[in-house]
Structures are given as C-alpha cells and as structure tokens.
C-alpha atoms as a PDB file:
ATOM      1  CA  UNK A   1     -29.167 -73.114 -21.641  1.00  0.00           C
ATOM      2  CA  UNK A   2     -25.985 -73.471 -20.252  1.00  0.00           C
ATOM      3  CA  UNK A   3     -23.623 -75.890 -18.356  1.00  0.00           C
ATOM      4  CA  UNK A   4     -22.827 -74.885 -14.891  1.00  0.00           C
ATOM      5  CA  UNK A   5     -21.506 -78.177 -13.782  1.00  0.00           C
ATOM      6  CA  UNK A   6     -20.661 -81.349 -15.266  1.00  0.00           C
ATOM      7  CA  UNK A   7     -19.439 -84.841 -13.226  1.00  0.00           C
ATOM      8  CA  UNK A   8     -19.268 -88.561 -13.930  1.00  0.00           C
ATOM      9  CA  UNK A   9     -22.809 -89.018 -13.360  1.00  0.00           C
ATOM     10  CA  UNK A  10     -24.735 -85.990 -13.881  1.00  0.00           C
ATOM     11  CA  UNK A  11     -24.820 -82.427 -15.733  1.00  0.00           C
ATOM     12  CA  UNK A  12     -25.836 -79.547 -13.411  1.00  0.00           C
ATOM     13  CA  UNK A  13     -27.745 -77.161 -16.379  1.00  0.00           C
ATOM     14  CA  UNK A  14     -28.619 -73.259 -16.397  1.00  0.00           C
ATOM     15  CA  UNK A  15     -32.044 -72.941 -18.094  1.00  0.00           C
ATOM     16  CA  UNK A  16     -32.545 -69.448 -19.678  1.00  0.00           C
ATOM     17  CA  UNK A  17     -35.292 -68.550 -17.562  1.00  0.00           C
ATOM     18  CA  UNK A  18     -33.270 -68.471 -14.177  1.00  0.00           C
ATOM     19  CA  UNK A  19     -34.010 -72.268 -13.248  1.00  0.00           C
ATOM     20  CA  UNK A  20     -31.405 -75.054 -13.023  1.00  0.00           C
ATOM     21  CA  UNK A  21     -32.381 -79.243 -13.557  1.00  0.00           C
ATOM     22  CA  UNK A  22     -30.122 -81.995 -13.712  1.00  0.00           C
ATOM     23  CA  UNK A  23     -29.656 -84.039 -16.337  1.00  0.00           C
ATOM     24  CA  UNK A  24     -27.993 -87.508 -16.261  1.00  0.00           C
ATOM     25  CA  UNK A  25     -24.191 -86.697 -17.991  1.00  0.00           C
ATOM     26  CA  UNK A  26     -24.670 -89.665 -20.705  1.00  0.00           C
ATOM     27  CA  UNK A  27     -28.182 -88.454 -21.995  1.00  0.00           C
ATOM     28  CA  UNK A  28     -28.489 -87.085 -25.259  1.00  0.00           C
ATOM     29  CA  UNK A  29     -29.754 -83.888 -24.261  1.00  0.00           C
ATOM     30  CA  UNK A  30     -26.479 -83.422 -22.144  1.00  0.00           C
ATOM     31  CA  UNK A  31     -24.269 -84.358 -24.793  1.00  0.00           C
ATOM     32  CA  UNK A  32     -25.753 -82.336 -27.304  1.00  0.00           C
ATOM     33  CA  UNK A  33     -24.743 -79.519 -24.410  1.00  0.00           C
ATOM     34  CA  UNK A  34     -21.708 -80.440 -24.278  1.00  0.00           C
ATOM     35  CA  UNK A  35     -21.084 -80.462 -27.959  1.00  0.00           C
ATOM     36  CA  UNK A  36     -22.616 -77.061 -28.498  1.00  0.00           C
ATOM     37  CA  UNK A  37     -19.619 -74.760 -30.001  1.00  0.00           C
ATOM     38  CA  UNK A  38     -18.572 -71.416 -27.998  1.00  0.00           C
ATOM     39  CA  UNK A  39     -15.669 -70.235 -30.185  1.00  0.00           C
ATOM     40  CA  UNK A  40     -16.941 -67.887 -32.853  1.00  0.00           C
ATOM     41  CA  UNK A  41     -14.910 -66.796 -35.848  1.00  0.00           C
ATOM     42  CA  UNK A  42     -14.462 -63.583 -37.362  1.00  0.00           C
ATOM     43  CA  UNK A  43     -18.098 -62.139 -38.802  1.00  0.00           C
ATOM     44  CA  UNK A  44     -18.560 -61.736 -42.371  1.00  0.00           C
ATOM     45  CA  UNK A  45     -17.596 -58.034 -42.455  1.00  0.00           C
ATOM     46  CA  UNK A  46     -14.484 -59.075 -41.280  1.00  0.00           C
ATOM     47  CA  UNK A  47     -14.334 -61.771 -43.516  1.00  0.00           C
ATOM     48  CA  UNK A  48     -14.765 -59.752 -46.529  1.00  0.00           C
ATOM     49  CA  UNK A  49     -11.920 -57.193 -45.024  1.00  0.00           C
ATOM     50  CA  UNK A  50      -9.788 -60.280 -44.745  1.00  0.00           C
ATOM     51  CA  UNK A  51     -10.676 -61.515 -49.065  1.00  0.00           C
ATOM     52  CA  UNK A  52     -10.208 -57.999 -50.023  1.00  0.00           C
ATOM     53  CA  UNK A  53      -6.561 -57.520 -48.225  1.00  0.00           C
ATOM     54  CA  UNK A  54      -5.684 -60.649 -49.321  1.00  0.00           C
ATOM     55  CA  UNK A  55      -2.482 -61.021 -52.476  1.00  0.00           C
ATOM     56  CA  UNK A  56      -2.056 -64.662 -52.200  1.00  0.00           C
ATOM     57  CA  UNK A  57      -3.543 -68.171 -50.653  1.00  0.00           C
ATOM     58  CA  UNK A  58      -1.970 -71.493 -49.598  1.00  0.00           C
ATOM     59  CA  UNK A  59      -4.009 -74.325 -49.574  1.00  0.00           C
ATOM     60  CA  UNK A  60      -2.551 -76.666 -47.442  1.00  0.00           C
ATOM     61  CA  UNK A  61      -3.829 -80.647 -48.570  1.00  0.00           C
ATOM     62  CA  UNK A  62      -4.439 -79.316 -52.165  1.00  0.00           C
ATOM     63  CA  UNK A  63      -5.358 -82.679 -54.245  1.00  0.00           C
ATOM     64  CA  UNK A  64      -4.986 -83.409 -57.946  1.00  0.00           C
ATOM     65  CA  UNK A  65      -7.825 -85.333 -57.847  1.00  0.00           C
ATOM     66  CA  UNK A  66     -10.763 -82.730 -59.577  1.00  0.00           C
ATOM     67  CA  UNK A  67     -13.727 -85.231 -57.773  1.00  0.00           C
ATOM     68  CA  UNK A  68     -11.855 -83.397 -54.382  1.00  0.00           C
ATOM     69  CA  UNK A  69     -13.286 -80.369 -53.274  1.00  0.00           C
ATOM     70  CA  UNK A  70      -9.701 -78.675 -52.961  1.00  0.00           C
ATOM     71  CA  UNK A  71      -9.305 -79.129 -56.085  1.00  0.00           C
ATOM     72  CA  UNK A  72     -12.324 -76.775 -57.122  1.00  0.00           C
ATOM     73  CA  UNK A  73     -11.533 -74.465 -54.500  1.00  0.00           C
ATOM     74  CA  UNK A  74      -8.283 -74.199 -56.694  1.00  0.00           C
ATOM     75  CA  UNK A  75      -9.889 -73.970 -59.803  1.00  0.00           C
ATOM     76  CA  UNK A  76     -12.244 -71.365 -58.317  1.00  0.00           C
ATOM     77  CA  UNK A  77      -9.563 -69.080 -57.205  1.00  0.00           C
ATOM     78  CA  UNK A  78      -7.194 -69.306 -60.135  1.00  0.00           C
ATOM     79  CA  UNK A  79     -10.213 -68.896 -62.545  1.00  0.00           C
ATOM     80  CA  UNK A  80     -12.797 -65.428 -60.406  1.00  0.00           C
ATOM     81  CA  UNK A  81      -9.770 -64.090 -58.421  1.00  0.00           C
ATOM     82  CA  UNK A  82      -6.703 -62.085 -58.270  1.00  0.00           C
ATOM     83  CA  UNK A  83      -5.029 -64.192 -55.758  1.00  0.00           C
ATOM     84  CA  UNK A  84      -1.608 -65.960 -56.478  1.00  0.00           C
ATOM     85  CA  UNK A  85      -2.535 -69.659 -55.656  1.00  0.00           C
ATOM     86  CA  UNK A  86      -0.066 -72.200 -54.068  1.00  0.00           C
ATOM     87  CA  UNK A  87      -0.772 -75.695 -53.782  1.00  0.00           C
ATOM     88  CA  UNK A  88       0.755 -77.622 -50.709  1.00  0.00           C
ATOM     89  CA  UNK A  89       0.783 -81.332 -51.067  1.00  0.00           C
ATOM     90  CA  UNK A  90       3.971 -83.405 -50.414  1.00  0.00           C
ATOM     91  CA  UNK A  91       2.527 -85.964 -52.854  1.00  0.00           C
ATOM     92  CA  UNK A  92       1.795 -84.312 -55.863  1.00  0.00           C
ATOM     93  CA  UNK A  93       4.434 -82.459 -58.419  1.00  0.00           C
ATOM     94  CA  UNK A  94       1.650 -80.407 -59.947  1.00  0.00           C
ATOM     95  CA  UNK A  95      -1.923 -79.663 -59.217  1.00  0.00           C
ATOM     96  CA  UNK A  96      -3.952 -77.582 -62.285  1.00  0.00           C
ATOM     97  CA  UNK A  97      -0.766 -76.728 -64.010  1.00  0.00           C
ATOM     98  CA  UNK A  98       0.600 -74.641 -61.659  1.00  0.00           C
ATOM     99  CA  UNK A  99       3.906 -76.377 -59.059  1.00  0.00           C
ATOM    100  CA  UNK A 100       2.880 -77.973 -55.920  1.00  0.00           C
ATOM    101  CA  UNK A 101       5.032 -77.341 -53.072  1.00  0.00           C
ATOM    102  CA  UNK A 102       5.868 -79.944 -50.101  1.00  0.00           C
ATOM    103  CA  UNK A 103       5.720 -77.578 -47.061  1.00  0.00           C
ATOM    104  CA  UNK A 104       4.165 -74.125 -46.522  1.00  0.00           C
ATOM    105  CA  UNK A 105       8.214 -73.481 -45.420  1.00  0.00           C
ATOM    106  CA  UNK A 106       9.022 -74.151 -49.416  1.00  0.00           C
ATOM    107  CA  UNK A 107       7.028 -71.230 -50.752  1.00  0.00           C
ATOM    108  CA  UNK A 108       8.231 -68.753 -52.284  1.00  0.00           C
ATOM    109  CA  UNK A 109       6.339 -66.146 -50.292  1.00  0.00           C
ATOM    110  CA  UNK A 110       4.242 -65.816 -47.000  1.00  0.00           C
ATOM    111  CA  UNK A 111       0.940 -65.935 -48.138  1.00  0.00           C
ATOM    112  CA  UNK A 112      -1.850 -64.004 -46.926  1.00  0.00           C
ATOM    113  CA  UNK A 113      -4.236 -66.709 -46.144  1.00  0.00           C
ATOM    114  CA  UNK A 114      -3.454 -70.469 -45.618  1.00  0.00           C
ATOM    115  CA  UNK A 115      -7.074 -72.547 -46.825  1.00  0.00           C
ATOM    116  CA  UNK A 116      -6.774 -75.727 -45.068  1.00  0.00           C
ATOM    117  CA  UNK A 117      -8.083 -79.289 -46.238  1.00  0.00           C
ATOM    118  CA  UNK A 118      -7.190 -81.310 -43.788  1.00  0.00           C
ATOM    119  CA  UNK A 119      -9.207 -83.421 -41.052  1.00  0.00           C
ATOM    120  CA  UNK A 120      -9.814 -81.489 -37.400  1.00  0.00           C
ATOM    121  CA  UNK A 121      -7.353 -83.543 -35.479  1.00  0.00           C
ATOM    122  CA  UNK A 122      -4.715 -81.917 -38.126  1.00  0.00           C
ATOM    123  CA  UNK A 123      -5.581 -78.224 -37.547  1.00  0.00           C
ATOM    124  CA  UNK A 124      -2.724 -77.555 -34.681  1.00  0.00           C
ATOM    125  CA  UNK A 125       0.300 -79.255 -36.423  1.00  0.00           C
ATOM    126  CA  UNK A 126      -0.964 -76.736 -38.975  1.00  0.00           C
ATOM    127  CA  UNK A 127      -1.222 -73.838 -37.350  1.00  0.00           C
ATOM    128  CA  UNK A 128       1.965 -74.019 -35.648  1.00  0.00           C
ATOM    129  CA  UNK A 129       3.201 -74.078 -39.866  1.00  0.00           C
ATOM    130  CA  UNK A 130       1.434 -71.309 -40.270  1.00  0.00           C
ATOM    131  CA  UNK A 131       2.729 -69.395 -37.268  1.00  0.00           C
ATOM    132  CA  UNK A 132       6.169 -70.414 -38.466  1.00  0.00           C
ATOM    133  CA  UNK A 133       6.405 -68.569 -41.782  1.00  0.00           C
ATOM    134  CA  UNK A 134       4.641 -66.213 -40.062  1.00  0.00           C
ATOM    135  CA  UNK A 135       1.193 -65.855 -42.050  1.00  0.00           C
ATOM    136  CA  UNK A 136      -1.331 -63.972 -40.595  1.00  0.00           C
ATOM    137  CA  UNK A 137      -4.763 -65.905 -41.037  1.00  0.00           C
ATOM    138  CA  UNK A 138      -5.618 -69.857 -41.493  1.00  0.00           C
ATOM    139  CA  UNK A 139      -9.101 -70.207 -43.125  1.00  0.00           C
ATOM    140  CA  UNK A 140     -10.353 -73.989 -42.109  1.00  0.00           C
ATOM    141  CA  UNK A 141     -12.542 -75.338 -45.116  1.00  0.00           C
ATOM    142  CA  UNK A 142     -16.120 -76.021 -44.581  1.00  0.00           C
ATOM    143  CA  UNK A 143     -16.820 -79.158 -42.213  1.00  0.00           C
ATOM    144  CA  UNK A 144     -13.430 -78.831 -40.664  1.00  0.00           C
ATOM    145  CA  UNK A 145     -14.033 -78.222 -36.923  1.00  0.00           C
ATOM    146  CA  UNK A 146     -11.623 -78.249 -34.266  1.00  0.00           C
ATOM    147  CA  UNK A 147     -12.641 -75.496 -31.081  1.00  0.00           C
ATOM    148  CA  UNK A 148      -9.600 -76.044 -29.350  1.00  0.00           C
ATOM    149  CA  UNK A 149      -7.217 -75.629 -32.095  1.00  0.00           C
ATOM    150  CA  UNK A 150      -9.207 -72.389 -32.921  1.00  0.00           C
ATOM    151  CA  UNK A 151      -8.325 -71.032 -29.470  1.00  0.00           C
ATOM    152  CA  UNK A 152      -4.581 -72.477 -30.105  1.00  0.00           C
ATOM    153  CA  UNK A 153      -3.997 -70.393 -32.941  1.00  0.00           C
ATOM    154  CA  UNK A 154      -5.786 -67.085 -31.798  1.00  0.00           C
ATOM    155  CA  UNK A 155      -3.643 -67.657 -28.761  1.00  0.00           C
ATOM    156  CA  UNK A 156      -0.310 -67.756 -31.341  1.00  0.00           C
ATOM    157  CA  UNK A 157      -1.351 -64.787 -32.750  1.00  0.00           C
ATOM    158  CA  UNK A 158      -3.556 -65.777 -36.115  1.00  0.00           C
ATOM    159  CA  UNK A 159      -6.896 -64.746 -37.515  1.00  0.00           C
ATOM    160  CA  UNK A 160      -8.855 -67.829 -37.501  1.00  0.00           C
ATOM    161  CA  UNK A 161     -11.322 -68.758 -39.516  1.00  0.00           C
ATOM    162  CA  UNK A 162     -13.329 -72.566 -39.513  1.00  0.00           C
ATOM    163  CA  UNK A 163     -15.837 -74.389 -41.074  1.00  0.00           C
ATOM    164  CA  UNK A 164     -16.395 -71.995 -43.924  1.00  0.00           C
ATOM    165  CA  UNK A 165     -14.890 -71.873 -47.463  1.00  0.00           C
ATOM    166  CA  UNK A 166     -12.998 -69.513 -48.872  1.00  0.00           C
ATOM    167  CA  UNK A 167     -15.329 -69.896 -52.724  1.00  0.00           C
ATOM    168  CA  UNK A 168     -18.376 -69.821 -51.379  1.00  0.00           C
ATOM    169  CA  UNK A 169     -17.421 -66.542 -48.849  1.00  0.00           C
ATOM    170  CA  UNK A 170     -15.363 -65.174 -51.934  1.00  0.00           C
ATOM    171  CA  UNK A 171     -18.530 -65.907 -54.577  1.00  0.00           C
ATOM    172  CA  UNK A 172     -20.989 -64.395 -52.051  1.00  0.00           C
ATOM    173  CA  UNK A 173     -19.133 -61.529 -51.546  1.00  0.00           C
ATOM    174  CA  UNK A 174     -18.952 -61.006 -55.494  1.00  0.00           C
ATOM    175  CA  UNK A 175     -22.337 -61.634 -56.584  1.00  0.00           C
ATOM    176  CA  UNK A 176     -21.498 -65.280 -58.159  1.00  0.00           C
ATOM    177  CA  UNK A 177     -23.019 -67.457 -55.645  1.00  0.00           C
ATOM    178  CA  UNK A 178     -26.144 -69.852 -56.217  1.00  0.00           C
ATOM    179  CA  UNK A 179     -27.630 -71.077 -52.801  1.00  0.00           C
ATOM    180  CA  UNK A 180     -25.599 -74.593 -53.921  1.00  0.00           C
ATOM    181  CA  UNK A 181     -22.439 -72.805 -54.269  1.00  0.00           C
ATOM    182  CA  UNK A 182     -22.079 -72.679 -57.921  1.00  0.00           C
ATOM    183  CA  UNK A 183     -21.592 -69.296 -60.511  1.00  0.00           C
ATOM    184  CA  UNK A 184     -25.069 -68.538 -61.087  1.00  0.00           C
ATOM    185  CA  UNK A 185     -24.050 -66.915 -64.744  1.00  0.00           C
ATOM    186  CA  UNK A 186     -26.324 -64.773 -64.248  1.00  0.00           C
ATOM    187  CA  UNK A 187     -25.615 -60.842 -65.844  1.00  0.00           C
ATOM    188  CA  UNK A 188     -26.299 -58.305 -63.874  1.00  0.00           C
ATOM    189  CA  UNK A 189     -25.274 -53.936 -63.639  1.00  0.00           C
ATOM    190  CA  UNK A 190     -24.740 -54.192 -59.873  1.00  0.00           C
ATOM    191  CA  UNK A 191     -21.318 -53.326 -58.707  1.00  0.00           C
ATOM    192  CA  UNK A 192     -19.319 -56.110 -57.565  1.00  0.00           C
ATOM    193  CA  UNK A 193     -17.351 -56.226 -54.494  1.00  0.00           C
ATOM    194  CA  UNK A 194     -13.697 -55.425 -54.689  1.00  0.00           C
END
C-alpha cells in the first residue's frame, strides 16, 4: 500500500493489487501510512565494510552514568575492538578513564564514525558537526529515528546510518552476539570477522 494523496480530510491510498479506497486522514490505518519509514540505510554488507574501515569512533552524548546505554557502548568498544574511542559530552571531564571532550571540533582527530546518543529532534544540529570536521559517516544509536535528518545528511555528503547500534552490528559481525545483545562466551574455531 501506498499514499497517492493525502488532504485535510481524507487519504487517497494505492492498494497493492491495482485498487485505490479512501480512508478518512485521522484514522489509524492512515496514520500508521503515514508513519511508515521510506529512507533505508546502508545494508549490512555495507555496514560491516563501514566497522572494518573504521580507526576510530566519536560518540557524541557519551554519559558517565554506566546504567546509560552509551556508556556500555563505550565499554564495549574499548574492551572487543581496535577502535580509538572518544567521548563527547560537554558535561563530563572523564567517562571510563579515558578524557571527554566538549565538541566533536575539540578532538584530536576526525574520526571515522560519529555514534550518536542523542534524541531525533537532535540528529541535524549533529550532522551539520559532523559535516564540519569533515567525518565521513554518523551511525544513529538504536531507537533514534529522524527520516528527514537522514536525507539531510546524505544530502551533505555522509554515510548515514539510524536506529541500529554500533555493539550489537560490531558483536554480530564477530561472532559475540546473544539474541539479547550480550557476549555469549561461548568458544568456538570459527574465524572471526576482521
């Protein structure tokens, strides 16, 4: 299904088998339609080219708070990969011993990938950081979702990836991930992804 047209009072749809109905505009079934998402990110192959390229990661909205889910993401990344790790926070001196920085503009390097914890309405102050040190991909954290701001920052130039975190894509691709999320610790001869 698709929508062909969509006014005050009523939502013109495309069914898949050639027919057309009309729906009133505030029914659920319309706004479900209208919430469906049409940008799609880069597929995991690419995904796994962009982890395996990757030196170093900024995450942007890094918190030294370890019940926050950046903060694992951290942990994660200093602990099962070869990636220098920045933490951007302007709030924090230090996040897991390592300095935090105020701006992605303080680093000491353009990182490869800027992880970002921050809420959807966020996402296109961010990327237009990110586009000005000049990184080449933002990676938007799992539940983050903002379509347009996708399209912004494909428009400026940037690989783009939302809603998915960079653990869980790094552990899957390495043969540490539990269908939770978490190192299975389980031993095994198969050769791992690098």
């Amino acid at each position: 299904m698709s929508i062909i047209t969509d006014t005050h009072d009523e939502t013109l749809v495309q069914l898949a088998n050639g027919l057309s109905c009309e729906l009133p505009a505030d029914s659920p079934l319309a706004k479900l339609l209208k919430s469906q998402r049409t940008w799609v990110g880069p597929d995991a192959k690419q995904r796994l080219k962009l982890l395996r390229s990757a030196k170093s990661v900024a995450i942007v909205g890094a918190s030294p708070n370890p019940a926050r889910s950046s903060y694992f993401v951290g942990t994660y990344l200093l602990q099962s990969s070869d990636y220098r790790v920045y933490f951007v926070n302007p709030n924090a001196d230090t996040i897991l011993g390592q300095p935090a920085y105020k701006s992605l503009a303080d680093l000491p390097e353009v990182p490869d990938i800027v992880d970002v914890f921050r809420r959807g309405s966020d996402i296109p102050q961010v990327i237009d950081e990110v586009v000005a040190i000049g990184a080449p991909t933002i990676w938007v954290q799992l539940g983050i979702w903002n379509e347009d701001a996708a399209y912004y920052g494909e428009e400026k130039g940037l690989t783009v990836v939302m809603d998915r975190c960079i653990k869980i894509e790094h552990a899957r691709f390495h043969g540490g991930l539990h269908l939770l999320g978490f190192d299975t610790g389980v031993i095994s001869s198969r050769k791992t992804v690098r």
